[in-house]
Protein backbone atom coordinates (compact mmCIF):
# COMPACT_ATOMS: atom_id res chain seq x y z
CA UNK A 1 -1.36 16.84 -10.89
CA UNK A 2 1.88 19.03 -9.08
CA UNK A 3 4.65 17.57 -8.09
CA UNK A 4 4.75 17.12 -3.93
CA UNK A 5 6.53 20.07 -2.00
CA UNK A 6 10.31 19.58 -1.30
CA UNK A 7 10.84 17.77 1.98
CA UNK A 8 13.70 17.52 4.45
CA UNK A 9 16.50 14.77 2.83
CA UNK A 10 15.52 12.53 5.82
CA UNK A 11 12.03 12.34 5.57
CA UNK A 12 9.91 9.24 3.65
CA UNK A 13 7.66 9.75 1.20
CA UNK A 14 4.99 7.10 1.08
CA UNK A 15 2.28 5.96 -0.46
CA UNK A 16 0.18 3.17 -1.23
CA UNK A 17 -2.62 2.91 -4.27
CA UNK A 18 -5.52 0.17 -4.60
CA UNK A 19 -5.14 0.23 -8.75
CA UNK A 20 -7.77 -1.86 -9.14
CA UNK A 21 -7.30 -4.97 -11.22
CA UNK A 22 -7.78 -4.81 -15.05
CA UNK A 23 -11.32 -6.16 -16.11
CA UNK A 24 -11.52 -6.94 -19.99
CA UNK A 25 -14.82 -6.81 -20.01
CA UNK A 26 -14.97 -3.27 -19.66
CA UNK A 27 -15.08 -0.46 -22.49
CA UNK A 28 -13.58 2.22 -23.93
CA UNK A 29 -14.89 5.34 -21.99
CA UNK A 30 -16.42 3.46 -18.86
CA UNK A 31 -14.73 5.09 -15.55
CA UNK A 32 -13.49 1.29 -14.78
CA UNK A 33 -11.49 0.40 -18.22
CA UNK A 34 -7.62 -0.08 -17.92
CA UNK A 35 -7.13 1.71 -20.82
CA UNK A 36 -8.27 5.07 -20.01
CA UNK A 37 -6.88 4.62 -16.34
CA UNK A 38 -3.33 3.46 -16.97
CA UNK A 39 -2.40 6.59 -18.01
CA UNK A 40 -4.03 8.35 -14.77
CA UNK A 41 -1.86 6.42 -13.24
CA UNK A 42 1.49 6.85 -14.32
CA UNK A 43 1.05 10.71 -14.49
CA UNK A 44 0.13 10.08 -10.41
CA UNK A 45 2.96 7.98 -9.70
CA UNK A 46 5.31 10.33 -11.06
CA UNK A 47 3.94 13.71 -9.87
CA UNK A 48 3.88 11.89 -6.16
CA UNK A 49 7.70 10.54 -6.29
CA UNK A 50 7.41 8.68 -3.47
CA UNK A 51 10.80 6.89 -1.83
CA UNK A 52 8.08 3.90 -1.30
CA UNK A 53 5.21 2.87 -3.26
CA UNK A 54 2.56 0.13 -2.21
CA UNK A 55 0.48 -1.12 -4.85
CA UNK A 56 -2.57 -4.12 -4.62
CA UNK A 57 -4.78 -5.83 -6.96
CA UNK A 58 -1.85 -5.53 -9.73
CA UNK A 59 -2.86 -8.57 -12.92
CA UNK A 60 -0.02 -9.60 -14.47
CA UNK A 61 -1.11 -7.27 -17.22
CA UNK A 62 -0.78 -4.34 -15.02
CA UNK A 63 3.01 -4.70 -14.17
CA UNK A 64 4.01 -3.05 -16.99
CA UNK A 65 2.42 0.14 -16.61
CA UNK A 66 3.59 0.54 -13.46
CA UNK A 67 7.08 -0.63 -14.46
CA UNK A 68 7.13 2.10 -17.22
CA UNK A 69 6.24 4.54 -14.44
CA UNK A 70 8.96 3.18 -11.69
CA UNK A 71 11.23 0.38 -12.94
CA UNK A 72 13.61 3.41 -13.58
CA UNK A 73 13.82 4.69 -10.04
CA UNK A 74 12.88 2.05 -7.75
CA UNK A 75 13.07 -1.82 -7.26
CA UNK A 76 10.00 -3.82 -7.44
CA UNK A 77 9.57 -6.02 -5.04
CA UNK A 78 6.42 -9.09 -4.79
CA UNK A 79 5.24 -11.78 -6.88
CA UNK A 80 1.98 -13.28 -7.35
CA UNK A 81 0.23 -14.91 -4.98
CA UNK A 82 -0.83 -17.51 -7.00
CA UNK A 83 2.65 -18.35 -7.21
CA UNK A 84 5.70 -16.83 -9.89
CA UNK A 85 3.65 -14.44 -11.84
CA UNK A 86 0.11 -15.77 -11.77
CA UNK A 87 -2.59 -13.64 -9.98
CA UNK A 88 -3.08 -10.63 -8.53
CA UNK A 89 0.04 -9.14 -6.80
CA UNK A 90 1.18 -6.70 -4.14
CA UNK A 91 4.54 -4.69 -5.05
CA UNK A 92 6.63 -3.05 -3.02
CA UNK A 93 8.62 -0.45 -5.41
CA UNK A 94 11.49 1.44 -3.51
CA UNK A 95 13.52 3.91 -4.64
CA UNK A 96 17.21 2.85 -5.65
CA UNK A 97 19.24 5.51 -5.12
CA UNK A 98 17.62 5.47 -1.32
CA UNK A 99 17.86 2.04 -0.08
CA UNK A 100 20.10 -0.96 0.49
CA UNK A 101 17.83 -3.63 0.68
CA UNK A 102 18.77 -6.42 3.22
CA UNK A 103 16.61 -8.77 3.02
CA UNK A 104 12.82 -9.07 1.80
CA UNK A 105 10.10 -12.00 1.78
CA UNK A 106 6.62 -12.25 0.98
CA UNK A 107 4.15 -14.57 2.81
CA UNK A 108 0.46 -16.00 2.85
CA UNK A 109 -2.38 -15.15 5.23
CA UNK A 110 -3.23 -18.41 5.83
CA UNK A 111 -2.23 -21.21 8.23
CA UNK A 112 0.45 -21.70 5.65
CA UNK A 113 2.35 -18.99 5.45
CA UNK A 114 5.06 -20.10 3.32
CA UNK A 115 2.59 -22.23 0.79
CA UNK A 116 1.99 -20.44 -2.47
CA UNK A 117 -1.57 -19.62 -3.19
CA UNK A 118 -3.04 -21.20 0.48
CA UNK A 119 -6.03 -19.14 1.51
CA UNK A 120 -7.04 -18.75 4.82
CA UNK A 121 -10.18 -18.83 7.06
CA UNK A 122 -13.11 -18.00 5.93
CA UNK A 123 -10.97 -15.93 3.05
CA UNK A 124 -12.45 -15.71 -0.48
CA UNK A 125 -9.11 -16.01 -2.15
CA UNK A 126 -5.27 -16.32 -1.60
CA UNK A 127 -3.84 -12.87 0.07
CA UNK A 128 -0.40 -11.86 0.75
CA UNK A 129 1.92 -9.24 2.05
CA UNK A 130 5.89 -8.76 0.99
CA UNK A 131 7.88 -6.54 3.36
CA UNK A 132 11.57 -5.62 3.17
CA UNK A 133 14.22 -4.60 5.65
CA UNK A 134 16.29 -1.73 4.49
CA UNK A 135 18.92 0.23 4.98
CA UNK A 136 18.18 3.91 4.29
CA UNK A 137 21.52 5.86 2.75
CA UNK A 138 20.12 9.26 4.02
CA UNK A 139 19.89 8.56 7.85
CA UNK A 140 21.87 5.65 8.08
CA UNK A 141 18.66 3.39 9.99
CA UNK A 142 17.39 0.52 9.36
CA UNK A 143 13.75 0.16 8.61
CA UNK A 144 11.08 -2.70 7.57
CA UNK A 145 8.75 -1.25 4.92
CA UNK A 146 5.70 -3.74 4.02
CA UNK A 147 2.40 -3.64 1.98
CA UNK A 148 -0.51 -6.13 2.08
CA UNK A 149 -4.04 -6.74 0.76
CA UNK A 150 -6.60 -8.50 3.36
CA UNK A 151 -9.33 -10.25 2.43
CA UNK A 152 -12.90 -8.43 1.26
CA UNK A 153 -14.93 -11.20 2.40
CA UNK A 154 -13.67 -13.16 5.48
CA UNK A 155 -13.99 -11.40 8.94
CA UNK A 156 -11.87 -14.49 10.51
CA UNK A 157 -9.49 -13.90 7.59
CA UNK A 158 -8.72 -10.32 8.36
CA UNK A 159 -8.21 -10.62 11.95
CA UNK A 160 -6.50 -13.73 11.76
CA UNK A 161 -4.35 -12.32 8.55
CA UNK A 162 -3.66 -9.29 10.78
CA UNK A 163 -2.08 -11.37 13.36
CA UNK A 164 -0.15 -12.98 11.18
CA UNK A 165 1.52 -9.53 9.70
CA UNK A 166 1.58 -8.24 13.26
CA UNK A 167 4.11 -11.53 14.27
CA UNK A 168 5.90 -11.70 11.27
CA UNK A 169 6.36 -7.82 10.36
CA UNK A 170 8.12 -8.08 14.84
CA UNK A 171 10.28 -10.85 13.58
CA UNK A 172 11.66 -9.09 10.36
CA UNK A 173 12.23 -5.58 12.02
CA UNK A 174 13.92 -7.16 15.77
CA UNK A 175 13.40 -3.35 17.27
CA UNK A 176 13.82 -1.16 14.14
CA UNK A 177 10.90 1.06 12.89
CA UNK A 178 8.22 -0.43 10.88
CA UNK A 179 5.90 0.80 8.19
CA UNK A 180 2.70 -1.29 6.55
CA UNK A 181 0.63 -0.10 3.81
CA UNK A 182 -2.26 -1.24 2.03
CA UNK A 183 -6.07 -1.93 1.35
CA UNK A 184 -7.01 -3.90 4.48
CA UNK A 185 -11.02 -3.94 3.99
CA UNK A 186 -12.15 -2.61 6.88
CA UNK A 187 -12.32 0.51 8.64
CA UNK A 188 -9.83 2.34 9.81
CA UNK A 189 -10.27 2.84 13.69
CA UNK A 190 -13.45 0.60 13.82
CA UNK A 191 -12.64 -2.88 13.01
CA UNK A 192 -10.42 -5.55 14.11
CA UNK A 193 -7.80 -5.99 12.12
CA UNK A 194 -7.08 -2.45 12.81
CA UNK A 195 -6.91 -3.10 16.32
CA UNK A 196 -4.70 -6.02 16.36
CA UNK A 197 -2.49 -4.14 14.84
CA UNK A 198 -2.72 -1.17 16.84
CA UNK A 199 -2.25 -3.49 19.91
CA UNK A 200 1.03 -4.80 18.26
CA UNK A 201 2.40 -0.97 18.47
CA UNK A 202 1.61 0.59 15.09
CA UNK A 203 -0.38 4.01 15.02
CA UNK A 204 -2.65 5.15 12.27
CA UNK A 205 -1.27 8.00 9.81
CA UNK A 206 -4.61 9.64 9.29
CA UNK A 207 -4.48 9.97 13.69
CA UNK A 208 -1.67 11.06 14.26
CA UNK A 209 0.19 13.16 11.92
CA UNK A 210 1.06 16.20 12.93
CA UNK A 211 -0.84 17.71 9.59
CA UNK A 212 -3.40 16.72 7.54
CA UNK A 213 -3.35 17.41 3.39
CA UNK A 214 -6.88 18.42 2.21
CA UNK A 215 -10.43 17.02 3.28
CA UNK A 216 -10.72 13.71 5.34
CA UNK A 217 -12.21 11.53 2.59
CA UNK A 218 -13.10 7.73 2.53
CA UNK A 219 -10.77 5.97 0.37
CA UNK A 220 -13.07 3.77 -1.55
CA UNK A 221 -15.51 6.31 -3.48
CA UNK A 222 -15.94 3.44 -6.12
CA UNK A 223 -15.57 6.04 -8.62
CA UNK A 224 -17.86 8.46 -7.35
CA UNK A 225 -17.20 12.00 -5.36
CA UNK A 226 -15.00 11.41 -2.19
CA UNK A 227 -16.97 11.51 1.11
CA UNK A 228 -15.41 13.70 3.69
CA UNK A 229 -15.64 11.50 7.25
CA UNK A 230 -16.14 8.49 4.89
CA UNK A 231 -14.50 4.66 6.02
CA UNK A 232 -11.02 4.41 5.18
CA UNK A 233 -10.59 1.08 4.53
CA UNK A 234 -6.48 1.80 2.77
CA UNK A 235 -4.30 2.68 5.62
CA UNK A 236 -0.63 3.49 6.50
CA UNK A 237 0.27 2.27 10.01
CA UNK A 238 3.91 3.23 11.52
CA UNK A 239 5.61 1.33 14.50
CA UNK A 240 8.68 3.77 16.47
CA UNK A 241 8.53 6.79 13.59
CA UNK A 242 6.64 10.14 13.38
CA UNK A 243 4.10 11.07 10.69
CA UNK A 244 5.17 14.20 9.74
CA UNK A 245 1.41 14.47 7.07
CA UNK A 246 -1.22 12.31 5.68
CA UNK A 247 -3.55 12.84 2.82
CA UNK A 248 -6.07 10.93 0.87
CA UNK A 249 -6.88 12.08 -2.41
CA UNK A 250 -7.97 11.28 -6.00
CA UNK A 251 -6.24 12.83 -8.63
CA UNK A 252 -7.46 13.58 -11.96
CA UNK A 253 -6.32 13.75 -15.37
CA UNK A 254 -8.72 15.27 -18.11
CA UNK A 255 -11.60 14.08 -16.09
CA UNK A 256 -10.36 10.42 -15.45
CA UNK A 257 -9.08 9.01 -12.12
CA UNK A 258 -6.64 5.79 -11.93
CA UNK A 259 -9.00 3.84 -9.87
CA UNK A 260 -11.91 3.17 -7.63
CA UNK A 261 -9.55 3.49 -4.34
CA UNK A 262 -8.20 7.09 -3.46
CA UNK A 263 -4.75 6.89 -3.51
CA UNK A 264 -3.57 7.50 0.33
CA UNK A 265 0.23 9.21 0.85
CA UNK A 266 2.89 10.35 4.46
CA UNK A 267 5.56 11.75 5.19
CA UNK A 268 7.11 10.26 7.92
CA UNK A 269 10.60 10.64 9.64
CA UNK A 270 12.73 7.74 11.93
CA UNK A 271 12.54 8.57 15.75
């Protein structure tokens, strides 16, 4: 893993990374065991240094790795959405030295937003997004950065969880930009929660940045080689900014990759 190519002082860095939850079942030397992937993952997180990081399926047990890798550059942002620290979470980590942050929430996709663990739908299990408005100190803008996790097995869910983003991520950003990451379970261009929120005003990175970093891969390969033209299923979406490049790639370290998602990455600039 390299370190990313300098950038102008204005531009974003993002990224967002599926790290797949840690399963104690698993052993020593098996592609899915924590152990051998935590490591993978740190060494990514620091070669990308990214001014925003989106992470999902983070256990409790998890946080610390990717505090170790962060906590010293950016503010973590999410709890779990089981409530406090219980279940999986979705952090928002943003660098310190970049943003003011102004004010930040995290909500339900359910009928009840604002009730801890509510599921909704036809959804398998409680899911979440946390966004914050912030003020960058390079270019002086405002911005609403967010990162979410939709549901694997309820259609109704997505959509309907999609909708609920789409409102509240309009509310929280009252005409400034707006950029939403994460692993939203369906395909990029092809689905519906990818056009409800393309009908709320947000563009897809992987369409329309003005360059494209390596092969178009899917970004689940489950462990297995990437498929060029394969479903993307994580996605960065940008409302009233330009995507200066997108990638999605899976790094390696001594053979061993940090998790079954590829981990997806833009540069974007404020209009």
């Amino acid at each position: 893993m390299t370190r990313t190519q300098d950038r102008p002082s204005t531009a974003l860095r993002l990224l967002t990374q599926n790290i797949r939850q840690h399963r104690p079942e698993t052993s020593p030397g098996e592609s899915d065991h924590w152990g051998d992937r935590a490591p993978v993952l740190v060494e990514l997180l620091r070669a990308a240094d990214a001014d925003v990081v989106g992470t999902q399926e983070v256990l409790p047990s998890q946080v610390p790795v990717l505090d170790g890798a962060l906590a010293a550059t950016h503010l973590r942002l999410g709890i779990g959405r089981d409530g406090g620290g219980r279940g999986e979470h979705n952090l928002l980590f943003l660098r310190r030295d970049r943003f003011e942050v102004l004010d930040w929430d995290q909500f339900w996709l359910s009928e009840q937003p604002a009730l801890m663990g509510s599921v909704g739908w036809d959804g398998h299990c409680p899911r979440i997004a946390v966004w914050a408005r912030v003020r960058d100190r390079r270019g002086g803008g405002e911005l609403v950065l967010a990162v979410t996790h939709l549901d694997h097995a309820g259609p109704r869910a997505r959509e309907r969880g999609a909708m609920i983003i789409a409102q509240r991520l309009r509310e929280a950003a009252d005409g400034a930009p707006v950029v939403l990451m994460g692993d939203f379970n369906a395909a990029g261009g092809d689905s519906a929660p990818w056009r409800v929120l393309r009908d709320a005003g947000f563009e897809d990175a992987h369409d329309v940045a003005v360059s494209q970093e390596g092969e178009d891969i899917g970004t689940f390969p489950d462990y297995r080689a990437p498929v060029v033209g394969g479903e993307r299923i994580d996605w960065i979406l940008a409302r009233d900014v330009t995507v200066e490049s997108y990638s999605a790639s899976v790094p390696e370290l001594e053979g061993r990759v940090a998790s079954d998602h590829a981990t997806v990455a833009a540069v974007v600039t404020t209009r």
